[in-house]
PDB file of N, CA and C in Angstrom:
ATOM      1  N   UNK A   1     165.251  12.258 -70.677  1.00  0.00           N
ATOM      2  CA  UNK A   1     165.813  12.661 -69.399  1.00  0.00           C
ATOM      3  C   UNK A   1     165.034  13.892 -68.903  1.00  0.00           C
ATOM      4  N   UNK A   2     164.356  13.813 -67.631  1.00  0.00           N
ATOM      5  CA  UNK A   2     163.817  15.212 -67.040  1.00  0.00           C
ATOM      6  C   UNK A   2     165.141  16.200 -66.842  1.00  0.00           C
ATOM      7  N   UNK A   3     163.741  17.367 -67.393  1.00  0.00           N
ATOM      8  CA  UNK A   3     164.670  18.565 -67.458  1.00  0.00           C
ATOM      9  C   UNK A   3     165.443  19.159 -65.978  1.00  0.00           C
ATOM     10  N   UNK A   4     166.462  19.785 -66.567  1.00  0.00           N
ATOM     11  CA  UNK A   4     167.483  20.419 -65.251  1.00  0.00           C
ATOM     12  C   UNK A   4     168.994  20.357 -65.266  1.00  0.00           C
ATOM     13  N   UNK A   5     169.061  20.183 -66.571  1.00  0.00           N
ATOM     14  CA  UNK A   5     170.211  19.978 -67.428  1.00  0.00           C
ATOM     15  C   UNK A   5     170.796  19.522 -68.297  1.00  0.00           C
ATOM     16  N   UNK A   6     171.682  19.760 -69.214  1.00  0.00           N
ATOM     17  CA  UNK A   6     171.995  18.266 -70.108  1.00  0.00           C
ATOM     18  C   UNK A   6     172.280  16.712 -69.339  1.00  0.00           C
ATOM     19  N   UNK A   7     171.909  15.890 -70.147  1.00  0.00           N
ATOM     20  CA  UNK A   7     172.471  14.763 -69.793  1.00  0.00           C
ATOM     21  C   UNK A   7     173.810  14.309 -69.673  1.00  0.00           C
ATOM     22  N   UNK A   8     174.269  13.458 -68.134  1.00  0.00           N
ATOM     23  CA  UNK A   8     175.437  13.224 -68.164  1.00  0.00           C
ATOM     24  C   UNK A   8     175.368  11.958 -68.245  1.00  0.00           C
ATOM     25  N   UNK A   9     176.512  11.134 -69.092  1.00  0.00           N
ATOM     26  CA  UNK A   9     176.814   9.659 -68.978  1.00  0.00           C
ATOM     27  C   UNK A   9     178.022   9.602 -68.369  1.00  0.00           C
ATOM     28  N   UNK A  10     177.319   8.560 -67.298  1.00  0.00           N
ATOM     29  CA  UNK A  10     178.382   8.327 -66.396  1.00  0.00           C
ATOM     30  C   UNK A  10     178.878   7.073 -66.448  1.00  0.00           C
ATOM     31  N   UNK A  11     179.542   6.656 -65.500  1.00  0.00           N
ATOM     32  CA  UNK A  11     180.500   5.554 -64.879  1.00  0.00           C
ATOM     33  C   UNK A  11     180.544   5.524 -63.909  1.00  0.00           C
ATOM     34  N   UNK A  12     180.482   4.565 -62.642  1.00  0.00           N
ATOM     35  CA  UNK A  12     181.420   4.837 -61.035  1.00  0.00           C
ATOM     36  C   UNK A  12     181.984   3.363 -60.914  1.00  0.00           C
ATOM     37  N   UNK A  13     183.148   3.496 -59.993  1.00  0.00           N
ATOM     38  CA  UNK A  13     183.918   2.350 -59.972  1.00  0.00           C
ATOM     39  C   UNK A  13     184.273   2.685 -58.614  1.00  0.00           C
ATOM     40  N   UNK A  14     184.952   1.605 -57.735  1.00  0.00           N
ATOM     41  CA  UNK A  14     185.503   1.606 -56.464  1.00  0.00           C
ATOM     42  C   UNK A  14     186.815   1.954 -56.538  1.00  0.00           C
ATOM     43  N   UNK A  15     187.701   2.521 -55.672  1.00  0.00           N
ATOM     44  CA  UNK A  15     188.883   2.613 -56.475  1.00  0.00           C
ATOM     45  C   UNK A  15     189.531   2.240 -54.452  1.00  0.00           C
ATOM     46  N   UNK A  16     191.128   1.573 -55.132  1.00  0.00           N
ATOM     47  CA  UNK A  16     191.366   1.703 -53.768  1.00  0.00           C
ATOM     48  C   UNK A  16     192.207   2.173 -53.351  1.00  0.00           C
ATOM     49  N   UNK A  17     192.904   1.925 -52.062  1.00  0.00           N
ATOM     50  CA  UNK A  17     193.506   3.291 -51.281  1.00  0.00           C
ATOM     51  C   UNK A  17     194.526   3.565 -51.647  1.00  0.00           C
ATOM     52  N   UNK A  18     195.453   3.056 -52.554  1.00  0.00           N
ATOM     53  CA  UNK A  18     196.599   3.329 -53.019  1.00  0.00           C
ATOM     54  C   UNK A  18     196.636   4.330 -54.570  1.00  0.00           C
ATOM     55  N   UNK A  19     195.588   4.347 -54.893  1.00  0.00           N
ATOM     56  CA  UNK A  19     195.018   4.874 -56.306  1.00  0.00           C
ATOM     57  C   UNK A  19     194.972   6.340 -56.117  1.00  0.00           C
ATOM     58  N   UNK A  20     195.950   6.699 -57.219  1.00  0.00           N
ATOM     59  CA  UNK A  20     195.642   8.145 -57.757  1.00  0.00           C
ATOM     60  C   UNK A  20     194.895   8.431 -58.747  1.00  0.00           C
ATOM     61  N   UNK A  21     194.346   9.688 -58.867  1.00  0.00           N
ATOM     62  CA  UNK A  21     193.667  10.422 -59.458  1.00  0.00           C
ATOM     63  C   UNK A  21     194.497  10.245 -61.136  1.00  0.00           C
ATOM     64  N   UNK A  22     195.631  10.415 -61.356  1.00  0.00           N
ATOM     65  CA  UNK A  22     195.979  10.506 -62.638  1.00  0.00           C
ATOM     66  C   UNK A  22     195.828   9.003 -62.957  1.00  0.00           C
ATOM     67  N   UNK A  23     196.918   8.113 -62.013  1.00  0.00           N
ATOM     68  CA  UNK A  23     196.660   6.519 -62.211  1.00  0.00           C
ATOM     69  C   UNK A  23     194.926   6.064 -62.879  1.00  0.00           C
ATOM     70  N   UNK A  24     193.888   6.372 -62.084  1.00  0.00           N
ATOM     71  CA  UNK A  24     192.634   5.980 -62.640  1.00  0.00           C
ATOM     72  C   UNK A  24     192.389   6.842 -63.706  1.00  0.00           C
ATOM     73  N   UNK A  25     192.531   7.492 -63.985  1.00  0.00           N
ATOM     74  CA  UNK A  25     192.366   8.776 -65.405  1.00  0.00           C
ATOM     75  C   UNK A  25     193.151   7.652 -66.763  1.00  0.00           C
ATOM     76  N   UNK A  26     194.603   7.460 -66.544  1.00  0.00           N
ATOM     77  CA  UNK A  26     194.960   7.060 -67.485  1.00  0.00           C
ATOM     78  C   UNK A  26     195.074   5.991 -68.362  1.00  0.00           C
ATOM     79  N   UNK A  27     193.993   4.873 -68.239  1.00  0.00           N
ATOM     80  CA  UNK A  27     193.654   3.877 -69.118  1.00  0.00           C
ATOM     81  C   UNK A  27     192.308   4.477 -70.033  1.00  0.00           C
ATOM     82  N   UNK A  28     192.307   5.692 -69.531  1.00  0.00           N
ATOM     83  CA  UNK A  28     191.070   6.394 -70.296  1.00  0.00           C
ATOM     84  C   UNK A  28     191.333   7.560 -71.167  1.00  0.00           C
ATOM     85  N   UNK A  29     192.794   7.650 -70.773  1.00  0.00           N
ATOM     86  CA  UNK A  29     193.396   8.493 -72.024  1.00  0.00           C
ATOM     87  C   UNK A  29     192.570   8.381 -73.497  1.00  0.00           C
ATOM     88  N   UNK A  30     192.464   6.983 -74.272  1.00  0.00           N
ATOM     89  CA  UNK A  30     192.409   7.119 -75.591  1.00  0.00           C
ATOM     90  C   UNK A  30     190.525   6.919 -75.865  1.00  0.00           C
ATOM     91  N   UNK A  31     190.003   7.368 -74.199  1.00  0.00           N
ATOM     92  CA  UNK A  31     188.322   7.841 -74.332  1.00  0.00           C
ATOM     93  C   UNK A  31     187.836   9.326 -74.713  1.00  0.00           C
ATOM     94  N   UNK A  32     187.110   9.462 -74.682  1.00  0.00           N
ATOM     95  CA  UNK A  32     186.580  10.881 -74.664  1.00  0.00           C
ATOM     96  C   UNK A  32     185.733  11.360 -72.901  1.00  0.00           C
ATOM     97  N   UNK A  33     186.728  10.970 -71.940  1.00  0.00           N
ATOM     98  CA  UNK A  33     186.611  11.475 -70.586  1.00  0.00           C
ATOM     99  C   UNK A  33     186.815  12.378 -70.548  1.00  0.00           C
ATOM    100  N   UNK A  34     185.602  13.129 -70.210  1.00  0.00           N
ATOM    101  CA  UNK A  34     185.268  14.571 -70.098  1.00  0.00           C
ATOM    102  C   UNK A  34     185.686  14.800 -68.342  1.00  0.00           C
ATOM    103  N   UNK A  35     185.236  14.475 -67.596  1.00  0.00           N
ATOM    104  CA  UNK A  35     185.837  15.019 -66.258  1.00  0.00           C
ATOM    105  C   UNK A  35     185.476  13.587 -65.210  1.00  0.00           C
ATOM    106  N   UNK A  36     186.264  13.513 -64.336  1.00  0.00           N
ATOM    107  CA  UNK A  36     186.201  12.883 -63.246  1.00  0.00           C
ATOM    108  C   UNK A  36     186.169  13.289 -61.692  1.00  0.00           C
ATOM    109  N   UNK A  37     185.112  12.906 -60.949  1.00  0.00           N
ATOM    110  CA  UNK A  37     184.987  13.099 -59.549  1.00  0.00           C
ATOM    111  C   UNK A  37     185.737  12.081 -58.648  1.00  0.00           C
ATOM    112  N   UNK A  38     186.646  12.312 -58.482  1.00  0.00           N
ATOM    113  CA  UNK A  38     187.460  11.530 -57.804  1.00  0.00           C
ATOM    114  C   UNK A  38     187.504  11.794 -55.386  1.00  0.00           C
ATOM    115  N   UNK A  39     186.824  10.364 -55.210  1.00  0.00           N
ATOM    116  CA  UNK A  39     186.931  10.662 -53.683  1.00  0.00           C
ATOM    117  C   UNK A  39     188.212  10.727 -53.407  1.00  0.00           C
ATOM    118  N   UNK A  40     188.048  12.148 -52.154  1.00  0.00           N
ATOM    119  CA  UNK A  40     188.961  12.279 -50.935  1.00  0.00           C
ATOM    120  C   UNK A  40     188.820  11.126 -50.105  1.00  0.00           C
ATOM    121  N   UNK A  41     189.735  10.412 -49.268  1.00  0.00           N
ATOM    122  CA  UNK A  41     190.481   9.690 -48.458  1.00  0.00           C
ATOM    123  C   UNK A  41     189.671  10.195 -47.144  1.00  0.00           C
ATOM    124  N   UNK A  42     189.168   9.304 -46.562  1.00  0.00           N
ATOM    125  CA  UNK A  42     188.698   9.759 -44.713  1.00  0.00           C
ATOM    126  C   UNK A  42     189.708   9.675 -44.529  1.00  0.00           C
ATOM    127  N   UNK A  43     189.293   9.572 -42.609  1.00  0.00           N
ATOM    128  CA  UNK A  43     190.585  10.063 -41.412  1.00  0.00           C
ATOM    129  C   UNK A  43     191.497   8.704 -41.380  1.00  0.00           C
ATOM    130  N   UNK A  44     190.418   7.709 -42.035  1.00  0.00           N
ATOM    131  CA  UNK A  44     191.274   6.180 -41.522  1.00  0.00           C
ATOM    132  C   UNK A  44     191.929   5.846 -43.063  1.00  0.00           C
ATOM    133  N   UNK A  45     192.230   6.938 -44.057  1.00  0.00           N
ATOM    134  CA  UNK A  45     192.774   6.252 -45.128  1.00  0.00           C
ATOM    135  C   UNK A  45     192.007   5.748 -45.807  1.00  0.00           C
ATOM    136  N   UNK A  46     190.666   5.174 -45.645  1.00  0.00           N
ATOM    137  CA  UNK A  46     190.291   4.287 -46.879  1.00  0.00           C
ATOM    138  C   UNK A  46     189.262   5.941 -47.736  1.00  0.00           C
ATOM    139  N   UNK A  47     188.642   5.224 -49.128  1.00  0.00           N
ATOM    140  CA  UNK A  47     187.597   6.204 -49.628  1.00  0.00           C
ATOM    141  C   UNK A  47     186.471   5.473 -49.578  1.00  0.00           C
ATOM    142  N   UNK A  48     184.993   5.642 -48.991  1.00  0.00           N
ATOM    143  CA  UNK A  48     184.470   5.137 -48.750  1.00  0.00           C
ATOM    144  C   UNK A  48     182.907   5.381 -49.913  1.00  0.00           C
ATOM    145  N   UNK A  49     183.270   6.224 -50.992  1.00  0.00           N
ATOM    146  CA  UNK A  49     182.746   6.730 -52.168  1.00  0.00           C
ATOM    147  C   UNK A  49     183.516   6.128 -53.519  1.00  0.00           C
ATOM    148  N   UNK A  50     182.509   5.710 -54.081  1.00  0.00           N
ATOM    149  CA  UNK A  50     183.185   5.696 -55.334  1.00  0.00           C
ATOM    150  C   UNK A  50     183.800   6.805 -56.340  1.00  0.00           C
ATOM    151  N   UNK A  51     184.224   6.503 -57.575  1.00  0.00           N
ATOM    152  CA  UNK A  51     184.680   7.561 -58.755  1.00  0.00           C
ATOM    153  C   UNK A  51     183.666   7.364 -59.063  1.00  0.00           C
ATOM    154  N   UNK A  52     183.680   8.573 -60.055  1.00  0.00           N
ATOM    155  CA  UNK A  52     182.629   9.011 -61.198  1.00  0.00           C
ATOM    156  C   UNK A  52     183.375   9.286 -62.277  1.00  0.00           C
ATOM    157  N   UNK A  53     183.121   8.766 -63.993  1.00  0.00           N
ATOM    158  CA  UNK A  53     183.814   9.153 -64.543  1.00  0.00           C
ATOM    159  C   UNK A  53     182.585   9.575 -65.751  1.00  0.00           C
ATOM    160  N   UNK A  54     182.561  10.671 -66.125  1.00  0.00           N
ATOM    161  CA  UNK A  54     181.818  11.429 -66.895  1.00  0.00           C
ATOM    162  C   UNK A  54     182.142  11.549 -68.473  1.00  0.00           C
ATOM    163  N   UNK A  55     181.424  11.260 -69.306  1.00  0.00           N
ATOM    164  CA  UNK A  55     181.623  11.096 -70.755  1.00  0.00           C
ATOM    165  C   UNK A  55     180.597  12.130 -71.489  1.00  0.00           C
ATOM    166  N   UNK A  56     180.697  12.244 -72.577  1.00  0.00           N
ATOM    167  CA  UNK A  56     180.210  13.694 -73.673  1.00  0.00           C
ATOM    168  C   UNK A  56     178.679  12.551 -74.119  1.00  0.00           C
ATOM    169  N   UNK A  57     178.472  11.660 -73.896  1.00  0.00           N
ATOM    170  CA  UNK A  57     177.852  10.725 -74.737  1.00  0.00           C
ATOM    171  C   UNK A  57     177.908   9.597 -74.588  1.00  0.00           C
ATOM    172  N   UNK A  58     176.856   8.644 -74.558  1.00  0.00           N
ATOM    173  CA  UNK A  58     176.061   6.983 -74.241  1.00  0.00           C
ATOM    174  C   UNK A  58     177.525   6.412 -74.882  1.00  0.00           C
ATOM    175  N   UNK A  59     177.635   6.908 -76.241  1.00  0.00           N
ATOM    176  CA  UNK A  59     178.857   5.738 -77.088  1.00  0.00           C
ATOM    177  C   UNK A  59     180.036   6.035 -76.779  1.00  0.00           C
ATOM    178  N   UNK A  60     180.497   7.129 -75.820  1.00  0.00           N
ATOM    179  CA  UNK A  60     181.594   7.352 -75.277  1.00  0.00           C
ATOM    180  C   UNK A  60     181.856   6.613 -74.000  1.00  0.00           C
ATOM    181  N   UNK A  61     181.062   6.721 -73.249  1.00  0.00           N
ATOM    182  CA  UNK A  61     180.733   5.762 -72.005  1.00  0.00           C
ATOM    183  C   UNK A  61     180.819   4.589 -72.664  1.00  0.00           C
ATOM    184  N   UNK A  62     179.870   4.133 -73.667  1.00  0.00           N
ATOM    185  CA  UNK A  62     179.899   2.360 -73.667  1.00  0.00           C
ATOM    186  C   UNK A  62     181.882   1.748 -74.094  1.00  0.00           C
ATOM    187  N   UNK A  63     182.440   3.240 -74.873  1.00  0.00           N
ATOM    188  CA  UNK A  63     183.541   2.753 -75.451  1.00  0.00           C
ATOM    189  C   UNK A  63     184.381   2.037 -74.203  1.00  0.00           C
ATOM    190  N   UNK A  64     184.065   3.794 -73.161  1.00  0.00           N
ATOM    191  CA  UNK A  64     184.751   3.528 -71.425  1.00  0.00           C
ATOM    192  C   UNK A  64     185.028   2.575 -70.984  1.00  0.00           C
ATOM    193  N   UNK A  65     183.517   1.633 -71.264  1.00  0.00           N
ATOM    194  CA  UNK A  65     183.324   0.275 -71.040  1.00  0.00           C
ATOM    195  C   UNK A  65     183.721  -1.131 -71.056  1.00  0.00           C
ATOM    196  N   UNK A  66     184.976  -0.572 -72.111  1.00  0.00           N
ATOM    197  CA  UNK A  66     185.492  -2.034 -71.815  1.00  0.00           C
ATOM    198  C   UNK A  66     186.560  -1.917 -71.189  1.00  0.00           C
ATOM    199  N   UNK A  67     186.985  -1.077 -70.949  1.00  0.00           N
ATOM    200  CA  UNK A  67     188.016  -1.019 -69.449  1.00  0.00           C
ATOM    201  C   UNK A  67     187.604  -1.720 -68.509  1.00  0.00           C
ATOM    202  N   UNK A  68     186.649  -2.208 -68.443  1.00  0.00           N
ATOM    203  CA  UNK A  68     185.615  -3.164 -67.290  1.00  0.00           C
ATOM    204  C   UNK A  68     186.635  -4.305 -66.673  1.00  0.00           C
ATOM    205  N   UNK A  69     187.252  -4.414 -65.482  1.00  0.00           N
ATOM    206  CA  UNK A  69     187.587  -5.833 -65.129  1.00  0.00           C
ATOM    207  C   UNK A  69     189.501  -5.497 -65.320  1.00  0.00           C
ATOM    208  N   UNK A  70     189.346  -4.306 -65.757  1.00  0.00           N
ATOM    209  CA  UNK A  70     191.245  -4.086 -65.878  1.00  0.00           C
ATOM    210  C   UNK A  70     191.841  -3.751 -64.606  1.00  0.00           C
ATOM    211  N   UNK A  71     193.092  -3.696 -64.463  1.00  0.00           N
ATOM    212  CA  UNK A  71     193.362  -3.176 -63.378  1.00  0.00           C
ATOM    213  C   UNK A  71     194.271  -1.739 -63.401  1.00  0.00           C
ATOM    214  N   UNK A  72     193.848  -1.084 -62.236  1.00  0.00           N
ATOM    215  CA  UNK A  72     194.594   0.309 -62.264  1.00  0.00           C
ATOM    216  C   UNK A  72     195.638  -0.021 -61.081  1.00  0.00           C
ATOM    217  N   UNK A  73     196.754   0.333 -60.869  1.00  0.00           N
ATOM    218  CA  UNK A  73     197.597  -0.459 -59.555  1.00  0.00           C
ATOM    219  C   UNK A  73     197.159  -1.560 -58.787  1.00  0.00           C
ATOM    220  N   UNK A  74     196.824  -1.742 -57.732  1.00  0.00           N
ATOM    221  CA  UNK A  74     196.188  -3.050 -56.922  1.00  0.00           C
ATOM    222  C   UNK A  74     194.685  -2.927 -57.277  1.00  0.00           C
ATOM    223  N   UNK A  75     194.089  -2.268 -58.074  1.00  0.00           N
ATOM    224  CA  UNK A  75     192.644  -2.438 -57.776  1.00  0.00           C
ATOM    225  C   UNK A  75     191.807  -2.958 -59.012  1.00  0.00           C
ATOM    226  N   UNK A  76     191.169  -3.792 -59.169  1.00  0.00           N
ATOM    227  CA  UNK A  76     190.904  -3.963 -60.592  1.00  0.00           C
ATOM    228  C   UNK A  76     189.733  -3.089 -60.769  1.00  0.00           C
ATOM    229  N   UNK A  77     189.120  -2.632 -61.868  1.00  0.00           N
ATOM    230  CA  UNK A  77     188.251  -1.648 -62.067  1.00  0.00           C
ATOM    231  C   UNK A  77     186.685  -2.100 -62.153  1.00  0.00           C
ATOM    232  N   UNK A  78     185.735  -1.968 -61.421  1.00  0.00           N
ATOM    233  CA  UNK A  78     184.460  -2.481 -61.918  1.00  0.00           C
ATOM    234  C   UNK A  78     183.767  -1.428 -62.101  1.00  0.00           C
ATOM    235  N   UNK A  79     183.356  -1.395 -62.965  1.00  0.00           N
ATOM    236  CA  UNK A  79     182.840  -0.378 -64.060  1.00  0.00           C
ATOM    237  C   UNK A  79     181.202  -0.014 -64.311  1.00  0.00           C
ATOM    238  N   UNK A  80     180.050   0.402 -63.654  1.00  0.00           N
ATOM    239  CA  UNK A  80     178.774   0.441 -63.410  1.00  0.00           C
ATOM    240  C   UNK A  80     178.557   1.399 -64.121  1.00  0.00           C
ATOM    241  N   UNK A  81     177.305   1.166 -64.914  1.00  0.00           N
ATOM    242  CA  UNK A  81     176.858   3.139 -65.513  1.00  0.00           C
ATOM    243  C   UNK A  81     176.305   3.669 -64.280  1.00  0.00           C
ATOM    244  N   UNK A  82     175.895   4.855 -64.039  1.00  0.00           N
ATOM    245  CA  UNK A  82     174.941   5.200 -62.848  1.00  0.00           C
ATOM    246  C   UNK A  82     174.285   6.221 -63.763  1.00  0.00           C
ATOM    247  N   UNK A  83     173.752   7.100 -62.427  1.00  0.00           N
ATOM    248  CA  UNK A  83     173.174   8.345 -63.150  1.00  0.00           C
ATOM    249  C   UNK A  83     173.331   9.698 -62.173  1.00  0.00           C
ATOM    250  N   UNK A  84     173.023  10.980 -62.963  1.00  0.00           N
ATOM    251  CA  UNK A  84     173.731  12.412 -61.992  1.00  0.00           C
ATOM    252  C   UNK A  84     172.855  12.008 -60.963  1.00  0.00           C
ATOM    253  N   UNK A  85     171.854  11.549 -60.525  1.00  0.00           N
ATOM    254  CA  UNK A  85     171.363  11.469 -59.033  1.00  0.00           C
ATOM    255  C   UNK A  85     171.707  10.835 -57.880  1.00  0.00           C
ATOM    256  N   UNK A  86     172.678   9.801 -58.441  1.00  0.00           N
ATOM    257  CA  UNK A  86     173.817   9.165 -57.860  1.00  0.00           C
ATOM    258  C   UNK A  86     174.898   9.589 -57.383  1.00  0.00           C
ATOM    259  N   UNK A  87     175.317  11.130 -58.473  1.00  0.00           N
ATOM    260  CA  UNK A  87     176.714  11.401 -58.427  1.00  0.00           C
ATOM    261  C   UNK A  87     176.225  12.588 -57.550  1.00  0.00           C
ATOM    262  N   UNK A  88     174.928  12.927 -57.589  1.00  0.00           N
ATOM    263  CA  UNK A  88     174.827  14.610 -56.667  1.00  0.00           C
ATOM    264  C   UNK A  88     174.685  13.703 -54.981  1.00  0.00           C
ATOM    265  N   UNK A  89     173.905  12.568 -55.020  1.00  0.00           N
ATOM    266  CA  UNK A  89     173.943  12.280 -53.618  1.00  0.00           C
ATOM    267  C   UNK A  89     175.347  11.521 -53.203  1.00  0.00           C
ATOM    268  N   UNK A  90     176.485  11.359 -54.124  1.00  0.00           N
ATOM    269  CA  UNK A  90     177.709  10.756 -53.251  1.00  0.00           C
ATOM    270  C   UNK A  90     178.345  12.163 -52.901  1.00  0.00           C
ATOM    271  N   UNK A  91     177.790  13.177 -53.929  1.00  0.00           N
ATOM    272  CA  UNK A  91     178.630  14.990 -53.422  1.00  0.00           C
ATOM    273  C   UNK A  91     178.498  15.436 -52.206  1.00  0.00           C
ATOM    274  N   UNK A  92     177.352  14.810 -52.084  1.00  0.00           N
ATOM    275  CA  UNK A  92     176.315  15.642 -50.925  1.00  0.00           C
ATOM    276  C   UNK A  92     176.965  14.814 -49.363  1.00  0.00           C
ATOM    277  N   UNK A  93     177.331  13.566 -49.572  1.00  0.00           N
ATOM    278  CA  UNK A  93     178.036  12.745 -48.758  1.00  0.00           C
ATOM    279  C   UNK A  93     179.371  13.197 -48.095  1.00  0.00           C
ATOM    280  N   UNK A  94     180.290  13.522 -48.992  1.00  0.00           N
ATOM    281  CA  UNK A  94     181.594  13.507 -49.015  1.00  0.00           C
ATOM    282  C   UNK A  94     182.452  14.216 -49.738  1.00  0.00           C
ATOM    283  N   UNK A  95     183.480  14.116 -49.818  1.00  0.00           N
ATOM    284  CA  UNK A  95     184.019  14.900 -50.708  1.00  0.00           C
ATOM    285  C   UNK A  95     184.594  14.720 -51.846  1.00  0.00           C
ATOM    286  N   UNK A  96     184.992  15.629 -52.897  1.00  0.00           N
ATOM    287  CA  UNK A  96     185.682  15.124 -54.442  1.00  0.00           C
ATOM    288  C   UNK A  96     185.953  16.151 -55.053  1.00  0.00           C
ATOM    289  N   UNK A  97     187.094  15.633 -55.697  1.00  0.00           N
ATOM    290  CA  UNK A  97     188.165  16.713 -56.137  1.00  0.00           C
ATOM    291  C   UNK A  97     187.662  16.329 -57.868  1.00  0.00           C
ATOM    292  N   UNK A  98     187.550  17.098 -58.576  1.00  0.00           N
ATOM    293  CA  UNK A  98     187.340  17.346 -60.180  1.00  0.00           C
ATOM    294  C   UNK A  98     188.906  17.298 -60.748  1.00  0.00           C
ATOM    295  N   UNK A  99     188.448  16.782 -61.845  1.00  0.00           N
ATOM    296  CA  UNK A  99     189.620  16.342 -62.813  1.00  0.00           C
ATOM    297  C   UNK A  99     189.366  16.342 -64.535  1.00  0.00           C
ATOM    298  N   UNK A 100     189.759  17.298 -64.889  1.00  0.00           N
ATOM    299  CA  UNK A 100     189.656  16.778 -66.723  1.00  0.00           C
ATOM    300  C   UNK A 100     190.718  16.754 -67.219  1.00  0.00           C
TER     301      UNK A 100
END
């Protein structure tokens, strides 16, 4: 990984408009989820950014991983790795509230 920080392993998923911040957090209770970027809501209600869900480590993320395809209230979860250049240009977009 080029230098400019430690490495983050990530996650992003779509989440939808009825979805809270704790609701998507808590099928990840028994992970090692280190923090989550969770989108603010535009003017029309929807989030038009995905989550980010941030792990200590590749085998913490892959564990993340099989949460893949579950559902959190109405939304089922699809589950992508990305990378921080992803997560600094959805920051740079919009907005998000931190969560650990």
């Amino acid at each position: 990984c080029p230098s400019g920080g430690p490495e983050q392993h990530l996650l992003k998923c779509r989440v939808g408009q009825g979805v809270t911040p704790e609701a998507l957090m808590a099928p990840f209770k028994d992970t090692q989820l280190s923090k989550m970027y969770f989108p603010e809501a535009e003017a029309d209600g929807f989030r038009n950014a995905p989550a980010f869900l941030e792990f200590p480590s590749a085998a913490a993320r892959k564990q993340a991983h099989t949460k893949n395809e579950t559902y959190v209230m109405d939304s089922q979860l699809i589950l992508l790795a990305t990378t921080r250049h992803c997560l600094a240009a959805a920051i740079s977009q919009g907005r998000f509230t931190e969560h650990e």
